[in-house]
C-alpha atoms as a PDB file:
ATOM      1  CA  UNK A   1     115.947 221.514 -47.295  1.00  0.00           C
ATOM      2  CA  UNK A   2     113.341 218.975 -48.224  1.00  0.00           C
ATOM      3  CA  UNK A   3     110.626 216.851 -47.017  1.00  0.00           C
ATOM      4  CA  UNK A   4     111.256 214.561 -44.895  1.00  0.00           C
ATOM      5  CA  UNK A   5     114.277 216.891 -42.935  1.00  0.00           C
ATOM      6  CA  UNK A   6     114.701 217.521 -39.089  1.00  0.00           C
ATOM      7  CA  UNK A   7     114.651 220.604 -38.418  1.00  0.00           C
ATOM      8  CA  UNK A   8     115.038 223.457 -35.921  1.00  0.00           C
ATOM      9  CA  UNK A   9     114.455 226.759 -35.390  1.00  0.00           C
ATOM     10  CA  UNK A  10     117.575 229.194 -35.613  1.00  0.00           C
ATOM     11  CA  UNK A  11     116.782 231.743 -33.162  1.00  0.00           C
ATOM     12  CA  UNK A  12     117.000 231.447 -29.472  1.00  0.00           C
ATOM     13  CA  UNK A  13     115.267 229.667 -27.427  1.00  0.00           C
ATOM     14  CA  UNK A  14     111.929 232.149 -26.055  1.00  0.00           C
ATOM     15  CA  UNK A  15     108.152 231.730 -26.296  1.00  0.00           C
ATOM     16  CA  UNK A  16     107.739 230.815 -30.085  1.00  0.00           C
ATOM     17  CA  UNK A  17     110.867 228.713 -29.578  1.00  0.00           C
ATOM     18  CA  UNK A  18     111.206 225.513 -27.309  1.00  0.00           C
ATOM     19  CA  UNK A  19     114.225 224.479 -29.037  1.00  0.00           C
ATOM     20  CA  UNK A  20     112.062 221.457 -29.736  1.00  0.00           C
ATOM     21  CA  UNK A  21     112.817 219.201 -33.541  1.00  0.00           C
ATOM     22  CA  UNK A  22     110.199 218.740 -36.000  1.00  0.00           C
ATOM     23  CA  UNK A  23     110.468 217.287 -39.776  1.00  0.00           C
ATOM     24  CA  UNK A  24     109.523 218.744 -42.908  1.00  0.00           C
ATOM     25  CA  UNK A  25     105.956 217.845 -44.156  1.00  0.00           C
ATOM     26  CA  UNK A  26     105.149 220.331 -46.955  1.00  0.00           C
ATOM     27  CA  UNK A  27     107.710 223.325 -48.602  1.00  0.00           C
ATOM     28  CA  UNK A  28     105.417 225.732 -50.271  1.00  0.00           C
ATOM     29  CA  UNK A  29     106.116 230.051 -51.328  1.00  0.00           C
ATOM     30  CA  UNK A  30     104.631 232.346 -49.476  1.00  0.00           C
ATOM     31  CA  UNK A  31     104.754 236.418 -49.030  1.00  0.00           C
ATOM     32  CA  UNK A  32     106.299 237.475 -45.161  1.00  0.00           C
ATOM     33  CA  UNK A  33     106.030 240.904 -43.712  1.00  0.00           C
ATOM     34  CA  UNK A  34     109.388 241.174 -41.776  1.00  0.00           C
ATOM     35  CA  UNK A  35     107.819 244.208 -39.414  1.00  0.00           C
ATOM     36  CA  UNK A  36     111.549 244.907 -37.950  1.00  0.00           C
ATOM     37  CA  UNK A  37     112.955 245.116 -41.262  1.00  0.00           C
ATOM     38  CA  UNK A  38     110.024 247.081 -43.004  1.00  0.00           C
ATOM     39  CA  UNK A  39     107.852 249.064 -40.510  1.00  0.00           C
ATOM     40  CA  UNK A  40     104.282 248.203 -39.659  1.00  0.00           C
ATOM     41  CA  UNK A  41     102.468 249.611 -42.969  1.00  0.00           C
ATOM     42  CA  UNK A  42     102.781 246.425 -44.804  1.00  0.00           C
ATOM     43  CA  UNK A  43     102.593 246.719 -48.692  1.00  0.00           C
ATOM     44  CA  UNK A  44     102.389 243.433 -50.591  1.00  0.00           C
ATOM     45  CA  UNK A  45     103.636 244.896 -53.607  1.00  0.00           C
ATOM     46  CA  UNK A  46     106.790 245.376 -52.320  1.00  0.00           C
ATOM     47  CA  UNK A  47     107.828 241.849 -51.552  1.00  0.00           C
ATOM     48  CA  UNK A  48     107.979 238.774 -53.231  1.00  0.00           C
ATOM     49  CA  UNK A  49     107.292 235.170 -51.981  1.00  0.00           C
ATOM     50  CA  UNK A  50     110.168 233.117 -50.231  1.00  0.00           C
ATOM     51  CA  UNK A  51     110.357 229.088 -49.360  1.00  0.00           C
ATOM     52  CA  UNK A  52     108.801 228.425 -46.416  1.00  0.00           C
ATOM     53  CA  UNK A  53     107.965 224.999 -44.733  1.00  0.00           C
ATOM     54  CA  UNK A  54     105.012 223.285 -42.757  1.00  0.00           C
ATOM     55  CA  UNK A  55     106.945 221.520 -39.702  1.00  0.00           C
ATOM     56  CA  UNK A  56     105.250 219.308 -37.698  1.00  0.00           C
ATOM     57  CA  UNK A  57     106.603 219.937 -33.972  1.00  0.00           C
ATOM     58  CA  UNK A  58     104.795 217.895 -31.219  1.00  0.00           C
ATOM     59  CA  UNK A  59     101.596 217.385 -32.731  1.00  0.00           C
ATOM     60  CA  UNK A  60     100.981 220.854 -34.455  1.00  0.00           C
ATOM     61  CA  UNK A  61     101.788 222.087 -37.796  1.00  0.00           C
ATOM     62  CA  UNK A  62     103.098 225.311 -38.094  1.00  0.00           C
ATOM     63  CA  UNK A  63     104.448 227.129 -41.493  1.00  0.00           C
ATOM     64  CA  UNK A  64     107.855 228.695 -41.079  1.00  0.00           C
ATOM     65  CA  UNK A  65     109.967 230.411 -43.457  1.00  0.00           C
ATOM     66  CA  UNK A  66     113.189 228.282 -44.627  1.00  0.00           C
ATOM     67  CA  UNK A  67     115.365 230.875 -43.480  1.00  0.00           C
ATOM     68  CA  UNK A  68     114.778 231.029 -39.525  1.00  0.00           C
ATOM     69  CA  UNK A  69     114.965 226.552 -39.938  1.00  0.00           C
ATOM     70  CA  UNK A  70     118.359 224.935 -39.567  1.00  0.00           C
ATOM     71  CA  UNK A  71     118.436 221.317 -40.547  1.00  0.00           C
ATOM     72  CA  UNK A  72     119.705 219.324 -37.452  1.00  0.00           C
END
């Protein structure tokens, strides 16, 4: 993925998810918790940073990681 993509998000359509397109404005790293995969106690330490991407859906911006976006 790159700047400049459409873009989707994976997962089924629910509250974070209108099933709306947006395009790729900024990739950047960044550290993610995954609570259903690690627990609540986060621990920074333990993880590293993974690609994630500002999309620009309807007017907002919101930073996503790469891995829940499918390019459409």
């Amino acid at each position: 993925m790159k700047v400049g993509d459409l873009v989707k998000l994976k997962t089924a359509p629910g509250p974070m998810n209108s099933g709306s397109t947006g395009i790729i404005v900024k990739i950047f790293q960044k550290k993610c918790w995954r609570t259903q995969e690690r627990g609540p106690h986060i621990d920074w330490r333990k993880i590293d940073p993974e690609p994630h991407a500002e999309v620009m859906i309807n007017k907002n911006v919101l930073g996503i990681p790469i891995s829940e976006l499918e390019i459409v």
